[in-house]
Protein backbone atom coordinates (compact mmCIF):
# COMPACT_ATOMS: atom_id res chain seq x y z
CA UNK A 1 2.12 -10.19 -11.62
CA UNK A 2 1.92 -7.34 -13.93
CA UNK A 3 3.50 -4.05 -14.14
CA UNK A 4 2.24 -0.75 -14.28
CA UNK A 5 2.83 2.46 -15.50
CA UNK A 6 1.42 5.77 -15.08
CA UNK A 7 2.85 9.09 -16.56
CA UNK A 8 5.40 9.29 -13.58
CA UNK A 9 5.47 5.71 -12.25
CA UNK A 10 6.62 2.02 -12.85
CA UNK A 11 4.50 -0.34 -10.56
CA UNK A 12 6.73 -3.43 -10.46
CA UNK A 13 6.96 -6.79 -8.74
CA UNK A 14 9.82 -6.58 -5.92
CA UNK A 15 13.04 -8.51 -6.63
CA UNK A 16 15.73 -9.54 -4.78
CA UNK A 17 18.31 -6.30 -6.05
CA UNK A 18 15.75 -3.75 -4.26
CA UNK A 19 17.15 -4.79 -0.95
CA UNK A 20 19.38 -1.74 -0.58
CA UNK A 21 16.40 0.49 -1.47
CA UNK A 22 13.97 -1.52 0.37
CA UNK A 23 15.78 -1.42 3.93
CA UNK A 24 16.43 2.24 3.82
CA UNK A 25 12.94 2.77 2.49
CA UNK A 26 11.47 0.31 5.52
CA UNK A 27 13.88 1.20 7.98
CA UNK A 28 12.89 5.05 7.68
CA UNK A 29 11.53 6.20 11.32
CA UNK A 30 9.70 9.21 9.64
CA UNK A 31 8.40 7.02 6.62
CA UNK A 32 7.17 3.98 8.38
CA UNK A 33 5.41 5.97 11.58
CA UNK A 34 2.29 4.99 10.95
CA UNK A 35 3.88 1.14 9.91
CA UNK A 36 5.63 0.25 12.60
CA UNK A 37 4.65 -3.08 12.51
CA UNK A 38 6.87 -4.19 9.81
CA UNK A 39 9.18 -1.56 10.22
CA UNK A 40 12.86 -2.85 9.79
CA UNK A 41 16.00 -2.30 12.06
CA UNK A 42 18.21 -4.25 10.14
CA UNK A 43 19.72 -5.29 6.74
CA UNK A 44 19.04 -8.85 8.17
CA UNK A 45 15.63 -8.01 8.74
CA UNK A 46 14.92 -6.28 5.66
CA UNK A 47 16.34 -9.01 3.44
CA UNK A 48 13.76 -11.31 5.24
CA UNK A 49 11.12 -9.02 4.85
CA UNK A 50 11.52 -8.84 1.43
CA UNK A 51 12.41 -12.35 0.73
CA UNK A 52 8.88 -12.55 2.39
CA UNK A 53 6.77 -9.91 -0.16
CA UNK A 54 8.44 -12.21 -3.25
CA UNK A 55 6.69 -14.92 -2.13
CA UNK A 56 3.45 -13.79 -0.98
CA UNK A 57 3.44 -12.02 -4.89
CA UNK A 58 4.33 -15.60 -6.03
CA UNK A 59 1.74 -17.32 -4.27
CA UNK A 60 -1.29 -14.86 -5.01
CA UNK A 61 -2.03 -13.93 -2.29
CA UNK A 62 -0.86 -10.70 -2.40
CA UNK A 63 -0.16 -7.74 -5.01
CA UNK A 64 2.66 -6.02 -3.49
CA UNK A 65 4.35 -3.25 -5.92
CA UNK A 66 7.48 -1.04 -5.37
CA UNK A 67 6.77 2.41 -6.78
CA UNK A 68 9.61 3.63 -9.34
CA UNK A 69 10.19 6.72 -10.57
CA UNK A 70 10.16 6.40 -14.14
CA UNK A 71 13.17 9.57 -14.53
CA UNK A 72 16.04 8.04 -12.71
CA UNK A 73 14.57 4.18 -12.12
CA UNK A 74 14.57 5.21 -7.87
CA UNK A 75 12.76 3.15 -5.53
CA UNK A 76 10.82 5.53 -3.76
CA UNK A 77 8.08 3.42 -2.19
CA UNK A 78 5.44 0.59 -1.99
CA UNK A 79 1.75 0.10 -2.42
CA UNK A 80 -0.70 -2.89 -2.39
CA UNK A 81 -3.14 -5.17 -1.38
CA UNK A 82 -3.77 -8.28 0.30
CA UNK A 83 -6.42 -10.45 -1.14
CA UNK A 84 -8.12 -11.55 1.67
CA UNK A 85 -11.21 -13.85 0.10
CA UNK A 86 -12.46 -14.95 -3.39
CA UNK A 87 -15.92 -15.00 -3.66
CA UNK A 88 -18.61 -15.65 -6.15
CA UNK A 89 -19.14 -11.73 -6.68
CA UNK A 90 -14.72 -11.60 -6.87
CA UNK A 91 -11.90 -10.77 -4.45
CA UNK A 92 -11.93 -8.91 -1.41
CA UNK A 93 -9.07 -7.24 -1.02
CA UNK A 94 -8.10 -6.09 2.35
CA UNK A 95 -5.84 -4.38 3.46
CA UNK A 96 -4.35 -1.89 0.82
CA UNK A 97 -1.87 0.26 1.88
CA UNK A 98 1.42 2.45 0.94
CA UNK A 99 4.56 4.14 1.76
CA UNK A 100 6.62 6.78 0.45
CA UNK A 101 10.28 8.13 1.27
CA UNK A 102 9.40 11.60 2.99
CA UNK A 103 11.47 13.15 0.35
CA UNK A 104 8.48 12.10 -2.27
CA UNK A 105 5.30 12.93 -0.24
CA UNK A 106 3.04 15.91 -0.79
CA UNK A 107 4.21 15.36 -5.03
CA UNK A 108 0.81 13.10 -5.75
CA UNK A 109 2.67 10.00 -6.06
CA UNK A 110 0.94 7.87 -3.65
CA UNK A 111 -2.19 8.88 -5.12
CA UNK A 112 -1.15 8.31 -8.93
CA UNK A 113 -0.03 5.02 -7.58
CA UNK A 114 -3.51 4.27 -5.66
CA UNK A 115 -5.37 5.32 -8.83
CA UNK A 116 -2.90 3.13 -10.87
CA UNK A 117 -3.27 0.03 -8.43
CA UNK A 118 -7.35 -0.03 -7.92
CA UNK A 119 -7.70 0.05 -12.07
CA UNK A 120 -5.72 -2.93 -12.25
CA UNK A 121 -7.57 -4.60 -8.90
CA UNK A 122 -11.03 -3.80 -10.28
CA UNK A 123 -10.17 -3.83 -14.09
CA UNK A 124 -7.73 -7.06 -14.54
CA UNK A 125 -7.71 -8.92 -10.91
CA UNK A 126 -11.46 -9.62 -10.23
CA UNK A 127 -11.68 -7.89 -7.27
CA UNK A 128 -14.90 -5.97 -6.33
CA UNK A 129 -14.09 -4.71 -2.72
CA UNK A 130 -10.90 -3.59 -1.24
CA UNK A 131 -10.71 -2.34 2.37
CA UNK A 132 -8.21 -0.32 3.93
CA UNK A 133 -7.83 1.67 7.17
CA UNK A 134 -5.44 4.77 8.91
CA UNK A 135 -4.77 6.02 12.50
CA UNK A 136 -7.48 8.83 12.89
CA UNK A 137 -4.08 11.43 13.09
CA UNK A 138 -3.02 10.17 9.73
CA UNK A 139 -4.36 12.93 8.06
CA UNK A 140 -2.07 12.64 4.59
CA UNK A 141 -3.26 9.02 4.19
CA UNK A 142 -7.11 10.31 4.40
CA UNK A 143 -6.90 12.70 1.94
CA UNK A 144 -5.19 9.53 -0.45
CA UNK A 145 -8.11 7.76 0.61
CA UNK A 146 -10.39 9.88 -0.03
CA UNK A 147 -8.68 11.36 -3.88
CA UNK A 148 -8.81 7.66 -4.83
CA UNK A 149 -12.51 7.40 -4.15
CA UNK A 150 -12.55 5.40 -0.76
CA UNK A 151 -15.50 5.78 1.15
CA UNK A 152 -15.32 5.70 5.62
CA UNK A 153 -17.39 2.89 6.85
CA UNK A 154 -15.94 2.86 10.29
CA UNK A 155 -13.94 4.70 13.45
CA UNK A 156 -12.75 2.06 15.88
CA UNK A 157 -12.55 3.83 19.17
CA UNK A 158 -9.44 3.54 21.04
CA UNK A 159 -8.48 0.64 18.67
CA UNK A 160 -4.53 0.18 18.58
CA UNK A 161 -1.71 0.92 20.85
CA UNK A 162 0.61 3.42 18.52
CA UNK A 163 3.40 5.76 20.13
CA UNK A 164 2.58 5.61 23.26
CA UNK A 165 -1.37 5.85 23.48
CA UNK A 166 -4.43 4.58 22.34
CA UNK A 167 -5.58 5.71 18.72
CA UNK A 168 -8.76 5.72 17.01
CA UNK A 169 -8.66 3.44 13.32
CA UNK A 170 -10.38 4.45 10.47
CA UNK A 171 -12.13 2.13 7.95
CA UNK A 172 -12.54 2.61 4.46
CA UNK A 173 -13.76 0.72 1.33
CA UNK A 174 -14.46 0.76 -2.32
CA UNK A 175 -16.28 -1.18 -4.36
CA UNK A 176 -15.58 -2.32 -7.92
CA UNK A 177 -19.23 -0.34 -9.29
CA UNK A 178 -18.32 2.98 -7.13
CA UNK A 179 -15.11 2.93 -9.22
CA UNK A 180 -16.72 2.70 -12.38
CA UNK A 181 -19.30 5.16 -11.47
């Protein structure tokens, strides 16, 4: 897998040495609100978790990226995709998604990440759809979604069990010629 870099950014493959960064960064109650499916509790936990995103990288089945900060080499997130199908036309790609240490949000790194991460899926991977989806409160990832040129296709009413109630999902997609257009 390649990396990337953007004026701010180093898109890299995850390694085994991120696991200090990678627990706090998953283990985050703020950061991982929205993700609390594969939230973390533990360093135990995390280290399988991560042991986990190595080899889903390694098999190809997945692009998964920590985000650097190129001025001090910090972890300060993830972002990627899951390719879900190869077709004739290319890969779908499905879901993509993110996180960000609360510390780093609202500074447009997520979205000069996103920008970063569909160029490479649609310019060097083959892929001509990626999908993705947020919790209708999940206001910061929409505007992400929609800077990055995403396009809603669907609200799932009452979809998912999240803190206590029932949420509405949100479904996005982009495709390879919207991106170029």
């Amino acid at each position: 897998m390649k990396t990337l870099e953007t004026e701010r950014l180093i898109l890299r493959k995850y390694s085994e040495r991120d696991l200090p960064e990678y627990f706090k960064l998953l283990s985050n109650k703020q950061n991982m609100y929205y993700l609390d499916d594969i939230t973390v509790n533990t360093l135990e936990e995390a280290r399988e978790s991560l042991k986990n995103t190595i080899k889903i990288n390694e098999t190809g089945k997945a692009r998964r990226f920590c985000i650097i900060l190129k001025e001090n080499n910090k972890l300060i997130g993830g972002i990627g995709y899951e390719v879900a199908a190869d077709t004739p036309l290319g890969k779908i790609a499905d879901p993509m998604g993110w996180f960000i240490m609360p510390e780093f949000q609202n500074k447009g790194y997520v979205t000069e990440a996103a920008t970063k991460v569909l160029e490479f899926a649609f310019s060097q991977d083959n892929c001509f759809r990626i999908a993705t989806g947020c919790y209708a409160d999940n206001k910061p990832t929409q505007k992400v979604m929609a800077k990055v040129g995403f396009k809603r296709e669907s609200v799932k009413i009452k979809a998912a069990y999240h803190d206590g109630i029932m949420k509405d999902r949100l479904e996005y997609a982009i495709l390879k010629d919207e991106w170029y257009n």
